[in-house]
Protein backbone atom coordinates (compact mmCIF):
# COMPACT_ATOMS: atom_id res chain seq x y z
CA UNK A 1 0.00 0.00 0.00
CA UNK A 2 0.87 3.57 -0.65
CA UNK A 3 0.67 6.05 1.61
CA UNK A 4 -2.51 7.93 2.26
CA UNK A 5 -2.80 10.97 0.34
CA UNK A 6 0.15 10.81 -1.63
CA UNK A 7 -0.27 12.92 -4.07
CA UNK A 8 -0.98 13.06 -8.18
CA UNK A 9 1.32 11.03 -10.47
CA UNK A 10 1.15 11.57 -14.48
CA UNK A 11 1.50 8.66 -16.19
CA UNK A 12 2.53 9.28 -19.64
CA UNK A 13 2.77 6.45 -22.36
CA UNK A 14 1.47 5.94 -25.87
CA UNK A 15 -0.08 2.67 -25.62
CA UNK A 16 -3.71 3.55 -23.83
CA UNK A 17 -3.91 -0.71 -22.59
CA UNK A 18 -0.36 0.38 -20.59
CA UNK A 19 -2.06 3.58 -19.42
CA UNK A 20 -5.12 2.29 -18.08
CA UNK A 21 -3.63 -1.02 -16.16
CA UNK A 22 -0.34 1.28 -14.83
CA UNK A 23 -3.79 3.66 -13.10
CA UNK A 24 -5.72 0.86 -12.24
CA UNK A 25 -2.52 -0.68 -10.60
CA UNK A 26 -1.62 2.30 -8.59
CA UNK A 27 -5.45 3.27 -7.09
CA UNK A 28 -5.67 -0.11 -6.09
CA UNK A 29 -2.78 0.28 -3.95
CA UNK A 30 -3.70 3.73 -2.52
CA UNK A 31 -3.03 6.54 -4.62
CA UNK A 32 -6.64 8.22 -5.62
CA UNK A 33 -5.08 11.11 -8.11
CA UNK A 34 -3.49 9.22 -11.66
CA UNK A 35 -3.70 11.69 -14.40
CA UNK A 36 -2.95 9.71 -17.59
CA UNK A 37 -1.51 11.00 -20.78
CA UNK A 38 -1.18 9.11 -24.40
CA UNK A 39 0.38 12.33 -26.58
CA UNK A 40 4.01 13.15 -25.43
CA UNK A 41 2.81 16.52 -26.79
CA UNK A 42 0.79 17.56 -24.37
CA UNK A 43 2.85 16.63 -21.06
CA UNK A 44 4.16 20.63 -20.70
CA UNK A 45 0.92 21.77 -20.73
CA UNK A 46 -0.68 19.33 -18.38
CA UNK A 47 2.62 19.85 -16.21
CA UNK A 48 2.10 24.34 -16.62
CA UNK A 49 -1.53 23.47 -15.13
CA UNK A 50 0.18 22.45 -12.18
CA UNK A 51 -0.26 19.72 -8.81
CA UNK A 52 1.90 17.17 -10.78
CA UNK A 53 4.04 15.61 -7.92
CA UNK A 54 5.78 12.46 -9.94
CA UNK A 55 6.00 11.95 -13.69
CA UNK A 56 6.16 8.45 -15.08
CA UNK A 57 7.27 8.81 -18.62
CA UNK A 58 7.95 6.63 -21.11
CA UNK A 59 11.24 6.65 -23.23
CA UNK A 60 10.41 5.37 -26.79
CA UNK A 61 6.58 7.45 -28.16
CA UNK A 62 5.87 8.95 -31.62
CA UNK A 63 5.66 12.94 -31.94
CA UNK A 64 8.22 13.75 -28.41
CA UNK A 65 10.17 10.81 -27.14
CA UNK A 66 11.16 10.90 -23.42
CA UNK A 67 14.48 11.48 -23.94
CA UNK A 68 13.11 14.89 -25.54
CA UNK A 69 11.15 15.51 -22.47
CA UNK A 70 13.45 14.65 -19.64
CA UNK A 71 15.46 17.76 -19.70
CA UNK A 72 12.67 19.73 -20.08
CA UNK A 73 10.90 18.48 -17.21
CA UNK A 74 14.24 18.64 -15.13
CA UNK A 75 14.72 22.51 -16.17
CA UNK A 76 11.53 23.71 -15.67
CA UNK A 77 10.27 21.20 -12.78
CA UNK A 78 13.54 19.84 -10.92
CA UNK A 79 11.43 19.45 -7.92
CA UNK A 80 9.70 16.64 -9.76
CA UNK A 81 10.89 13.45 -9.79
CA UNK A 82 11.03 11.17 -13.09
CA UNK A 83 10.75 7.59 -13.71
CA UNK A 84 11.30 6.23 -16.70
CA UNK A 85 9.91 3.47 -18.37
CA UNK A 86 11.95 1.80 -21.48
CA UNK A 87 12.37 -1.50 -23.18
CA UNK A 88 15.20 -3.84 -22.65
CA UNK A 89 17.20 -3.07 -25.76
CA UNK A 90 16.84 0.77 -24.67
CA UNK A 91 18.96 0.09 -21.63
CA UNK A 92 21.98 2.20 -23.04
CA UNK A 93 19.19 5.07 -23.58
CA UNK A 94 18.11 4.47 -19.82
CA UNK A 95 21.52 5.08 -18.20
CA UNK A 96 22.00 8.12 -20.45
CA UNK A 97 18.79 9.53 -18.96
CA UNK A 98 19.69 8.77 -15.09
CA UNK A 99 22.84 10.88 -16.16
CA UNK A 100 20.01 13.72 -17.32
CA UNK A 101 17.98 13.54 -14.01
CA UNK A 102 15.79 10.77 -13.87
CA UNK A 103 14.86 9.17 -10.31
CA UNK A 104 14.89 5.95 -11.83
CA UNK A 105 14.31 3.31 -14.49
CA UNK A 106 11.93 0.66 -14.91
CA UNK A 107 11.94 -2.20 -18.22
CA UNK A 108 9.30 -3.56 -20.17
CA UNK A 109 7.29 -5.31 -18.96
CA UNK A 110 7.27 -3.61 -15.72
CA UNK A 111 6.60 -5.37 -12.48
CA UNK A 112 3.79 -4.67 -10.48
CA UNK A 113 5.77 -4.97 -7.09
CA UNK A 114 9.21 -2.58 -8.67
CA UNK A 115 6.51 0.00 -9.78
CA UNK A 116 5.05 -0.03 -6.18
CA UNK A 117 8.67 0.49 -4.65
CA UNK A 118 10.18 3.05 -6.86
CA UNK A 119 7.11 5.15 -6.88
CA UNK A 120 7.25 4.98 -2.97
CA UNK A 121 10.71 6.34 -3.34
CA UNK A 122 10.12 9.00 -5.25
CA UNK A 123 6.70 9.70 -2.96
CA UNK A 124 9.15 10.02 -0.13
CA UNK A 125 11.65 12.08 -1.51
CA UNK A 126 9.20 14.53 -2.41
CA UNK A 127 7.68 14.85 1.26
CA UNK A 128 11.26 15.16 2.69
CA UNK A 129 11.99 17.80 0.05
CA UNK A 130 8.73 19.71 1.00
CA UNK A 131 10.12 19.40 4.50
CA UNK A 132 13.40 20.20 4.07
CA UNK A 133 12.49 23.60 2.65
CA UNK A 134 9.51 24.09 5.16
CA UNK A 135 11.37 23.94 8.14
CA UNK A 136 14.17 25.83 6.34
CA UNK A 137 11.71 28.59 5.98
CA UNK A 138 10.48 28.10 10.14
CA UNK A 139 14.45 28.09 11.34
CA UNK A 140 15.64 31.45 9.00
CA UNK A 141 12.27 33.26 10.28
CA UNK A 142 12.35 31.57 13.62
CA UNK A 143 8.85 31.12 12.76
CA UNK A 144 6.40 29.07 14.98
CA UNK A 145 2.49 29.24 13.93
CA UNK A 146 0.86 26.73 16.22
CA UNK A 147 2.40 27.80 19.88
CA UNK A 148 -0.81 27.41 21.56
CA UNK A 149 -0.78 23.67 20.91
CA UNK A 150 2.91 23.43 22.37
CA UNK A 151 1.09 25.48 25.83
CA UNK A 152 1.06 21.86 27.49
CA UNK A 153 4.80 21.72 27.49
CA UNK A 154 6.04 24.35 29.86
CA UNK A 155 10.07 26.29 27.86
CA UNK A 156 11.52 28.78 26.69
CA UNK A 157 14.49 26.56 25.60
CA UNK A 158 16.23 27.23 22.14
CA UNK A 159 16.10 23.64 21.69
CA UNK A 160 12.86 22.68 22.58
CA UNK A 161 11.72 26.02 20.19
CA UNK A 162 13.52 24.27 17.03
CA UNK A 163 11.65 20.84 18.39
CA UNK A 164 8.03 22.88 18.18
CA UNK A 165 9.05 23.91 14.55
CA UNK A 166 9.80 20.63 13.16
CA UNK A 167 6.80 19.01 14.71
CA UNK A 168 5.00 21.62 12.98
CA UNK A 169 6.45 20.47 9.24
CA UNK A 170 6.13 16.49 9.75
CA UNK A 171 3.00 16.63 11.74
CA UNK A 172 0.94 16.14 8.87
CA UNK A 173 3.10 13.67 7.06
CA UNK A 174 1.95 9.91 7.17
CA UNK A 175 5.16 8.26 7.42
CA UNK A 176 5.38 7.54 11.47
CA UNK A 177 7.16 9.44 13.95
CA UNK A 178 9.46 8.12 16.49
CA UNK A 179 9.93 9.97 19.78
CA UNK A 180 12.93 9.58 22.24
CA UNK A 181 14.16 10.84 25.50
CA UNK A 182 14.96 9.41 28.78
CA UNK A 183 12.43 9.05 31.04
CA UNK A 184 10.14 12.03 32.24
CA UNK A 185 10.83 14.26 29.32
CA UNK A 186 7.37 14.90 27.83
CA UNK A 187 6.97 12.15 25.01
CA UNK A 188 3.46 11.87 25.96
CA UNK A 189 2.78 15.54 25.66
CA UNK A 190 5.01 15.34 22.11
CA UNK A 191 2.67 13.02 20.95
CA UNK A 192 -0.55 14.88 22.05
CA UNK A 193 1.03 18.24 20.14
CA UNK A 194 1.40 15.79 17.12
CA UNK A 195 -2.10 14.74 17.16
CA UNK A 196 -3.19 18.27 17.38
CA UNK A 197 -1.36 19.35 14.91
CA UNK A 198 -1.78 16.21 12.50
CA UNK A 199 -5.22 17.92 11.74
CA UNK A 200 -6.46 13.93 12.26
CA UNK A 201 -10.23 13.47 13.00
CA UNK A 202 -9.67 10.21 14.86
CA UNK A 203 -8.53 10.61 18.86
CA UNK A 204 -4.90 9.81 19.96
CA UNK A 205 -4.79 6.33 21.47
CA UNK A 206 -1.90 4.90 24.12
CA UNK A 207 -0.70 2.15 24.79
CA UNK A 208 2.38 0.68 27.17
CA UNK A 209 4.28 -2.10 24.79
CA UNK A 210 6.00 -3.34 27.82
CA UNK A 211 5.78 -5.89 29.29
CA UNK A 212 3.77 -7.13 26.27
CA UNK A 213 4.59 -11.18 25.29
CA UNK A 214 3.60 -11.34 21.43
CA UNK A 215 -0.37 -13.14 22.08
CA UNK A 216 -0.62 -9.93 24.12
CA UNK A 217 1.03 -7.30 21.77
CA UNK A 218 -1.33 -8.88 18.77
CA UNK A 219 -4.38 -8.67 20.64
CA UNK A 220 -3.83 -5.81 22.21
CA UNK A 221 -3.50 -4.01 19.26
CA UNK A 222 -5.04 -6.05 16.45
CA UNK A 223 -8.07 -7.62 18.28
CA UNK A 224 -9.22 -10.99 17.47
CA UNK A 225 -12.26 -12.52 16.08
CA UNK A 226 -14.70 -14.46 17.53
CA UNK A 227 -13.32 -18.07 18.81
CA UNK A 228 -10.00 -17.37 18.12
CA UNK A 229 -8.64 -18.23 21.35
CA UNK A 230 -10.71 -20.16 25.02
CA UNK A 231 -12.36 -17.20 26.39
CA UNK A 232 -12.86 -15.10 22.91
CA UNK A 233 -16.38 -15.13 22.77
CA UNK A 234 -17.28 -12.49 20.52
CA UNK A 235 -15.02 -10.04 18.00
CA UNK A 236 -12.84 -7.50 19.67
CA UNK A 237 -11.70 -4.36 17.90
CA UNK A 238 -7.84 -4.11 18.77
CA UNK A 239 -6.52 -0.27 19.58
CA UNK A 240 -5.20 0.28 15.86
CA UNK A 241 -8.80 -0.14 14.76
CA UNK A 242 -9.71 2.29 18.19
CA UNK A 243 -7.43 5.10 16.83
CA UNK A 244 -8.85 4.94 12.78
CA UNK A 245 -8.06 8.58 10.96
CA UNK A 246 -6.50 9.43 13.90
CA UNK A 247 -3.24 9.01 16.24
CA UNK A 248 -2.09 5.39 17.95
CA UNK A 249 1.25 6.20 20.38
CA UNK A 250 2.98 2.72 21.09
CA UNK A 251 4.92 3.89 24.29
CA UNK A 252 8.52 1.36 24.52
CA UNK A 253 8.74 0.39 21.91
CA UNK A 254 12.70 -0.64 22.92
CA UNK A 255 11.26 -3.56 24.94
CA UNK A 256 9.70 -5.66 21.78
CA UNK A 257 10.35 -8.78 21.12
CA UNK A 258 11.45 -10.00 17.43
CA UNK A 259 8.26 -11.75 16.47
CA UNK A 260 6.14 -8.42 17.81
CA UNK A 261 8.90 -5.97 15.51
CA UNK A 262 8.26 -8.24 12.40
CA UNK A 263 4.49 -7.52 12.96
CA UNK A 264 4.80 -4.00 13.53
CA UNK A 265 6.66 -3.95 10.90
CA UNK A 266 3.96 -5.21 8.47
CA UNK A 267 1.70 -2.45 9.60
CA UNK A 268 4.28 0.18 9.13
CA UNK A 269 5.07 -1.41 5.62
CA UNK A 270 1.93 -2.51 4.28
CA UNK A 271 -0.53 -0.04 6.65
CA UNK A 272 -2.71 -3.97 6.74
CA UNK A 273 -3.02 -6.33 9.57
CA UNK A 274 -4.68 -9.81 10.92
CA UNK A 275 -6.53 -9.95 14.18
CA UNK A 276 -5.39 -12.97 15.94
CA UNK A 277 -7.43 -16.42 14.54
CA UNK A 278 -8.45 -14.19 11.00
CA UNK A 279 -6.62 -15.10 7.85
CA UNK A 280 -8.34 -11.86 5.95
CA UNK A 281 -6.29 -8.25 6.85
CA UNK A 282 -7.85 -5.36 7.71
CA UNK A 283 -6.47 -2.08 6.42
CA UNK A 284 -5.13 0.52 9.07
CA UNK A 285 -6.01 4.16 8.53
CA UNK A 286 -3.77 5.29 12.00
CA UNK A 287 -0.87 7.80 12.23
CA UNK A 288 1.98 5.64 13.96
CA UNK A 289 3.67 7.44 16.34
CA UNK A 290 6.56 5.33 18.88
CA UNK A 291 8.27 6.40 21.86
CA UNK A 292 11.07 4.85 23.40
CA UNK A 293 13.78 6.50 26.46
CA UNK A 294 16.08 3.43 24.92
CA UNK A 295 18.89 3.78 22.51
CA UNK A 296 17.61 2.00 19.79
CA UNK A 297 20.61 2.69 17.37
CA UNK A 298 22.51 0.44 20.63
CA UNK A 299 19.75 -2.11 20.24
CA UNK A 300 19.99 -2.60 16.46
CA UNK A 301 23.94 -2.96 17.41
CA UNK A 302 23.16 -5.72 20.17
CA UNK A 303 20.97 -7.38 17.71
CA UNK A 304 17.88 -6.80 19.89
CA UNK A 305 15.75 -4.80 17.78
CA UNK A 306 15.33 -5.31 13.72
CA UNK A 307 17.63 -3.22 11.54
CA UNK A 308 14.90 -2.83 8.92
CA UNK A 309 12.20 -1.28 11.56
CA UNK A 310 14.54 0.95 13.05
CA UNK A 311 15.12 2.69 9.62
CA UNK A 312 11.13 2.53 8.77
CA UNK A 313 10.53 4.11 12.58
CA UNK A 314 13.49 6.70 12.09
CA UNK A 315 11.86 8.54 9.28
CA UNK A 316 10.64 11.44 11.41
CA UNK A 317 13.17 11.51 14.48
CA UNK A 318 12.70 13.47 17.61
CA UNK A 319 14.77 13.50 20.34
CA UNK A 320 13.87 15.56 23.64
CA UNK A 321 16.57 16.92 25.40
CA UNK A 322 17.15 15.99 29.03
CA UNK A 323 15.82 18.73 31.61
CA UNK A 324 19.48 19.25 33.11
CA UNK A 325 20.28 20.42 29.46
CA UNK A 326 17.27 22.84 29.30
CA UNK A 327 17.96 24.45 32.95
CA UNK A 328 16.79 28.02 31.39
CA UNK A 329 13.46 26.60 31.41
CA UNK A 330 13.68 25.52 35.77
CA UNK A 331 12.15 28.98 36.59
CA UNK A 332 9.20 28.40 34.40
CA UNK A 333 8.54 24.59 35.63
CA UNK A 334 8.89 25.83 39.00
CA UNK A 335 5.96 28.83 38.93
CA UNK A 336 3.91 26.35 36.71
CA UNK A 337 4.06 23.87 39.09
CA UNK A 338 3.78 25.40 42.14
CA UNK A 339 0.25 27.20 40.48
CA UNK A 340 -0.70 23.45 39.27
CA UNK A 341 0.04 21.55 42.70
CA UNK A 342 -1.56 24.84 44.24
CA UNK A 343 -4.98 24.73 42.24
CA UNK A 344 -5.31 20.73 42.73
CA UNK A 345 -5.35 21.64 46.60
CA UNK A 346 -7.16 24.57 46.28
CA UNK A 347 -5.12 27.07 48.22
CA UNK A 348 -3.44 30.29 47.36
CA UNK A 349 0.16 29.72 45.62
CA UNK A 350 3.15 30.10 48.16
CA UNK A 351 6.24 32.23 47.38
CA UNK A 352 9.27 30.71 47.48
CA UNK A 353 12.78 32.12 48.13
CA UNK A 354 15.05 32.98 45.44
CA UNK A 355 18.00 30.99 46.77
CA UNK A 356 15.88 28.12 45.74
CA UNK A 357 16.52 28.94 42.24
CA UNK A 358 20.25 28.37 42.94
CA UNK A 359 19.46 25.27 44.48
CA UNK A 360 17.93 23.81 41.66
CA UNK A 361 20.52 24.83 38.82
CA UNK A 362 23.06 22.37 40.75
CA UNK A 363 21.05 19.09 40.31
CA UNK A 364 20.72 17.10 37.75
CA UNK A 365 16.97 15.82 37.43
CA UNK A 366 17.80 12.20 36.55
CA UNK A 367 14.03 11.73 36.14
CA UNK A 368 13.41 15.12 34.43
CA UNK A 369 10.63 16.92 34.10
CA UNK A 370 8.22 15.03 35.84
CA UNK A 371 10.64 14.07 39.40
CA UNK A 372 10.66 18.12 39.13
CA UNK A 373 6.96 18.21 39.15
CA UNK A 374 6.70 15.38 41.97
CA UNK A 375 8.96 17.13 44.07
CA UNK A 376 6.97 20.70 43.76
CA UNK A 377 4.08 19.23 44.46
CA UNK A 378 5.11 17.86 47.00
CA UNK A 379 6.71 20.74 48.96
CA UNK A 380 3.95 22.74 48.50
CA UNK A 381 1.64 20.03 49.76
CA UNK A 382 4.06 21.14 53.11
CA UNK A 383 4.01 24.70 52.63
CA UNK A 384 3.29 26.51 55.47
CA UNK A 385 2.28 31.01 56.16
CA UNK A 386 2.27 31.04 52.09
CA UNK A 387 5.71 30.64 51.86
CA UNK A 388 7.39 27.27 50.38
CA UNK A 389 10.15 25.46 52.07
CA UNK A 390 13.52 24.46 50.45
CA UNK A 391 13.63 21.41 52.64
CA UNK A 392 11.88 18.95 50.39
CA UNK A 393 14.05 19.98 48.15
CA UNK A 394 17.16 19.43 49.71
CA UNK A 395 15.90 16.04 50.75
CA UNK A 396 14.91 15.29 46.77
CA UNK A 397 18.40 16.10 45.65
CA UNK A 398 20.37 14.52 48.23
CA UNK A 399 18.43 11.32 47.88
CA UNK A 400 19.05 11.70 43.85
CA UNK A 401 22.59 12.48 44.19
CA UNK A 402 23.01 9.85 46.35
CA UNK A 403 21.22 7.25 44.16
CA UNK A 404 23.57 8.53 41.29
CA UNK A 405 26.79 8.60 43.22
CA UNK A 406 25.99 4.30 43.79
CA UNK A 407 25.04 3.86 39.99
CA UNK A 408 28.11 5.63 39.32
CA UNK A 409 30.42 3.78 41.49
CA UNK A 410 29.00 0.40 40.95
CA UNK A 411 29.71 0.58 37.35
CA UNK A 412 33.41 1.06 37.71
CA UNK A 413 35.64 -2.32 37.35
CA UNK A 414 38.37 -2.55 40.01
CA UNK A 415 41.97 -1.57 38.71
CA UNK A 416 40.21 0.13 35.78
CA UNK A 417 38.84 3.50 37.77
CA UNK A 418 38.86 6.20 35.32
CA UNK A 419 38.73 8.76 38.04
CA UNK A 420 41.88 7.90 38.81
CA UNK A 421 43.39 9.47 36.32
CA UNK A 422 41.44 12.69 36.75
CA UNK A 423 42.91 12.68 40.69
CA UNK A 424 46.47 12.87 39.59
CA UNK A 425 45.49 15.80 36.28
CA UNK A 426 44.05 18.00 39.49
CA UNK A 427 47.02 17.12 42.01
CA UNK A 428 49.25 16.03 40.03
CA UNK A 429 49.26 13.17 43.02
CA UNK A 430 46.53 11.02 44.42
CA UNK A 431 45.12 13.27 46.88
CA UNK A 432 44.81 13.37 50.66
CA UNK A 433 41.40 13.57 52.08
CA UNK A 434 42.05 16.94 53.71
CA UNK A 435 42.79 17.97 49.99
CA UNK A 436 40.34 16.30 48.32
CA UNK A 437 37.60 17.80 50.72
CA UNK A 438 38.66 21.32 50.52
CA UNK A 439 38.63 21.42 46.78
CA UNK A 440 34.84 19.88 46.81
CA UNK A 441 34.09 22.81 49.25
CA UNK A 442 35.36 25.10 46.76
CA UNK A 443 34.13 23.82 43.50
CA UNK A 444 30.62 23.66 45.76
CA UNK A 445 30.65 27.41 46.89
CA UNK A 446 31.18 28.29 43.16
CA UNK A 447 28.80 26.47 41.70
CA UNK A 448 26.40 27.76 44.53
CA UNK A 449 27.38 31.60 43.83
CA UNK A 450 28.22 31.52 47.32
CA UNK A 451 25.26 30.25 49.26
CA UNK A 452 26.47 27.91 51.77
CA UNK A 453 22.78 25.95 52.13
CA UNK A 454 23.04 25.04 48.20
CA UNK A 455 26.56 24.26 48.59
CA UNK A 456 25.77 21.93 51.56
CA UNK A 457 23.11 20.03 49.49
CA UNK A 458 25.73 19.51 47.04
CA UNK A 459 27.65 17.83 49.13
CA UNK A 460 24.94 15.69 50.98
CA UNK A 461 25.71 17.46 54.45
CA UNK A 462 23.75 19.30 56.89
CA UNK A 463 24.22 23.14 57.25
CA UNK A 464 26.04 23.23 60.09
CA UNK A 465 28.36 20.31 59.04
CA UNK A 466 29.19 22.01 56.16
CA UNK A 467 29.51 25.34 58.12
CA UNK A 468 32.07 23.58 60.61
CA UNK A 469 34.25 22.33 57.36
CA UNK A 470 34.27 25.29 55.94
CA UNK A 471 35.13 27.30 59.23
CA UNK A 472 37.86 24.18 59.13
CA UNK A 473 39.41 25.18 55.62
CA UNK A 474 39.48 28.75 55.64
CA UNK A 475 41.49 28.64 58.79
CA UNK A 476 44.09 26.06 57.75
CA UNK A 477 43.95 27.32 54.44
């Protein structure tokens, strides 16, 4: 199958019998608009009328042969790719007209299935040149038309701006989007923008692929028919059938296994699938959009997740940056949360101090955006007079930089400590503890511009431990 609204071909060839099965071929398979030509003639003026996306043209016609034609159509229309269709003693003739510009070549007589392809090809490169030059256009105006769809997701980041643009040029595009990040970055949100923005009629429907075995995967999203399986006692519409002419978000899609890829796959591929115990497809008119916070490039390495998918899923590819490289968008988080957490209890929104802003640009938000929004809402669940506390927050941080500091350490192999190294380019000797502590103190009041609370969190100590320790340094030092 081609892909849904695809665009108009022209199909021009002097033999009408060629004409009419090459059209009836290609609306079979999808694409609605085939405008067919039999007089070489008249292809300029069909093509001057404009909305021609592809030509198909063949090489050998009375009046104006395609070779004629060719550099024509690449002068005046290089934007439109050209296949050409030739007989096998015109092979020479065919090569010579890839040199002039043609997308590609197909021989008499021309298979069904190598039609199919190459015009997919050439469908594709058009979209990703109509992208290429629309969000060309966005970037060099810095152009975003849609920002009350992004509202949901709270920035003012450069990044996350030049995210918002490109959403806006692929939204509409039918080839499927895949969505990464680690954990707590927005994907869901992502995907809601995209649905918005996809201008499709159908609603957005979720679904968590892990912890899916393949019966479950399959049912789950391709239903089953009646008596398919003990307990299927009538037809059940699966979720891809649940979000028709509109958006299905398969959330992990890292944690497949092979037999569930190879089926995803098919419906990426051949937009069909079988409900479990059927043997006839049924067509799928969703917009496939995947997240994943896996690397899948390091999956495809390992040999956990199919080559060929990956490429099919990495068409459209956005990845969301992590909020500890974002930190000019912490201020806004923080007021949006503490007015969200504030409204869901129904009190007044407390102030908080400035130095908490300090606080915050030191820690690294291993679970991003949405630890930061657990641990707002839950200090101001503890607020008290209308002002919020920086405790939870110290608590939060310490707890995460302590959780890191074990990951961290547990991954190092005896003998092999990198950090080592790193010791002796401070020093220039493996350093005392005395040492060692003093320049953590320092490095912490810097970071901290100074304020000795946020430079105590750093370090995991209480105030007044840190206060002694400092007292400690500045007198020996």
């Amino acid at each position: 199958m081609l892909s849904t609204n695809p665009g108009c071909v022209l199909i021009v060839d002097d033999e009408v019998s060629t004409l009419k099965a090459c059209a009836t071929l290609l609306k079979m398979n999808g694409l609605k608009n085939v405008v067919t030509e039999s007089d070489s003639r008249r292809v300029l003026e069909i093509m001057a009328s404009g909305g021609i996306d592809i030509v198909i043209l063949d090489l050998f016609m009375p009046h104006v042969s395609g070779m004629e034609i060719l550099p024509q159509l690449r002068e005046l229309y290089p934007e439109v790719p050209v296949i050409i269709v030739t007989a096998a003693y015109e092979l020479e003739r065919a090569v010579e007209s890839m040199k002039s510009g043609a997308f590609d070549y197909l021989v008499k007589p021309v298979d069904q299935d190598r039609l199919l392809i190459t015009l997919h090809k050439a469908l594709e490169s058009v979209e990703t040149a109509v992208q290429v030059a629309a969000l060309r256009e966005r970037l060099v105006e810095d152009r975003l038309d849609n920002s009350d769809i992004f509202s949901e997701i709270v920035s003012r980041s450069r990044k996350m701006r030049s995210i918002f643009q490109y959403l806006e040029v692929i939204a509409k595009s039918p080839q499927p989007i895949l969505i990464t990040g680690e954990s707590g970055t927005g994907k869901e949100l992502v995907s809601r923008a995209i649905h918005r923005l996809s201008g499709c009629k159908g609603e957005l429907v979720s679904v968590n692929l892990a912890g899916l075995d393949d019966t479950m995967f399959s049912d789950t999203l391709f239903g089953h028919k009646r008596g398919a399986f003990t307990g299927a006692d009538q037809l059940r519409d699966g979720l891809v059938a649940k979000a028709a002419n509109g958006v299905i978000l398969l959330d992990e899609i890292g944690d497949l296994s092979e037999p569930s890829q190879i089926r995803l796959l098919r419906l990426i591929q051949e937009r069909e699938f079988y409900p479990v115990g059927s043997d006839i497809p049924r067509q799928s008119e969703a917009r496939i959009v995947c997240a994943s916070n896996k690397d899948l490039k390091e999956l495809v390495a390992q040999g956990r997740f199919r080559n060929d998918l990956y490429y099919r899923l990495n068409v459209h590819h956005v990845d969301l940056p992590p909020l500890r490289n974002r930190m000019e968008d912490i201020p806004l988080l923080l007021e949006h949360f503490i007015c969200q957490a504030a409204n869901s209890l129904s009190i007044k929104p407390p102030t908080y101090p400035k130095e908490l802003l300090d606080l915050l640009s030191v820690y690294h938000f291993p679970g991003n955006v949405r630890e930061f929004q657990g641990i707002v809402f839950d200090a101001v669940a503890r607020s008290k007079s209308g002002k919020l506390s920086q405790a939870p927050f110290r608590k939060a941080i310490s707890t995460g930089q302590a959780q890191s500091q074990v990951t961290t350490i547990s991954d190092v192999t005896p003998g092999k400590d990198p950090r080592y190294g790193m010791l002796e380019k401070i020093w220039g000797h493996f350093p005392t503890l005395e040492e060692a502590e003093n320049y953590l103190i320092e490095v912490a009041m810097s970071r901290a511009n100074g304020n000795q609370g946020t430079a105590a969190t750093m370090l995991g100590l209480k105030r007044q431990t840190f206060n002694i320790r400092l007292k400690k340094k500045n007198s020996t030092g």
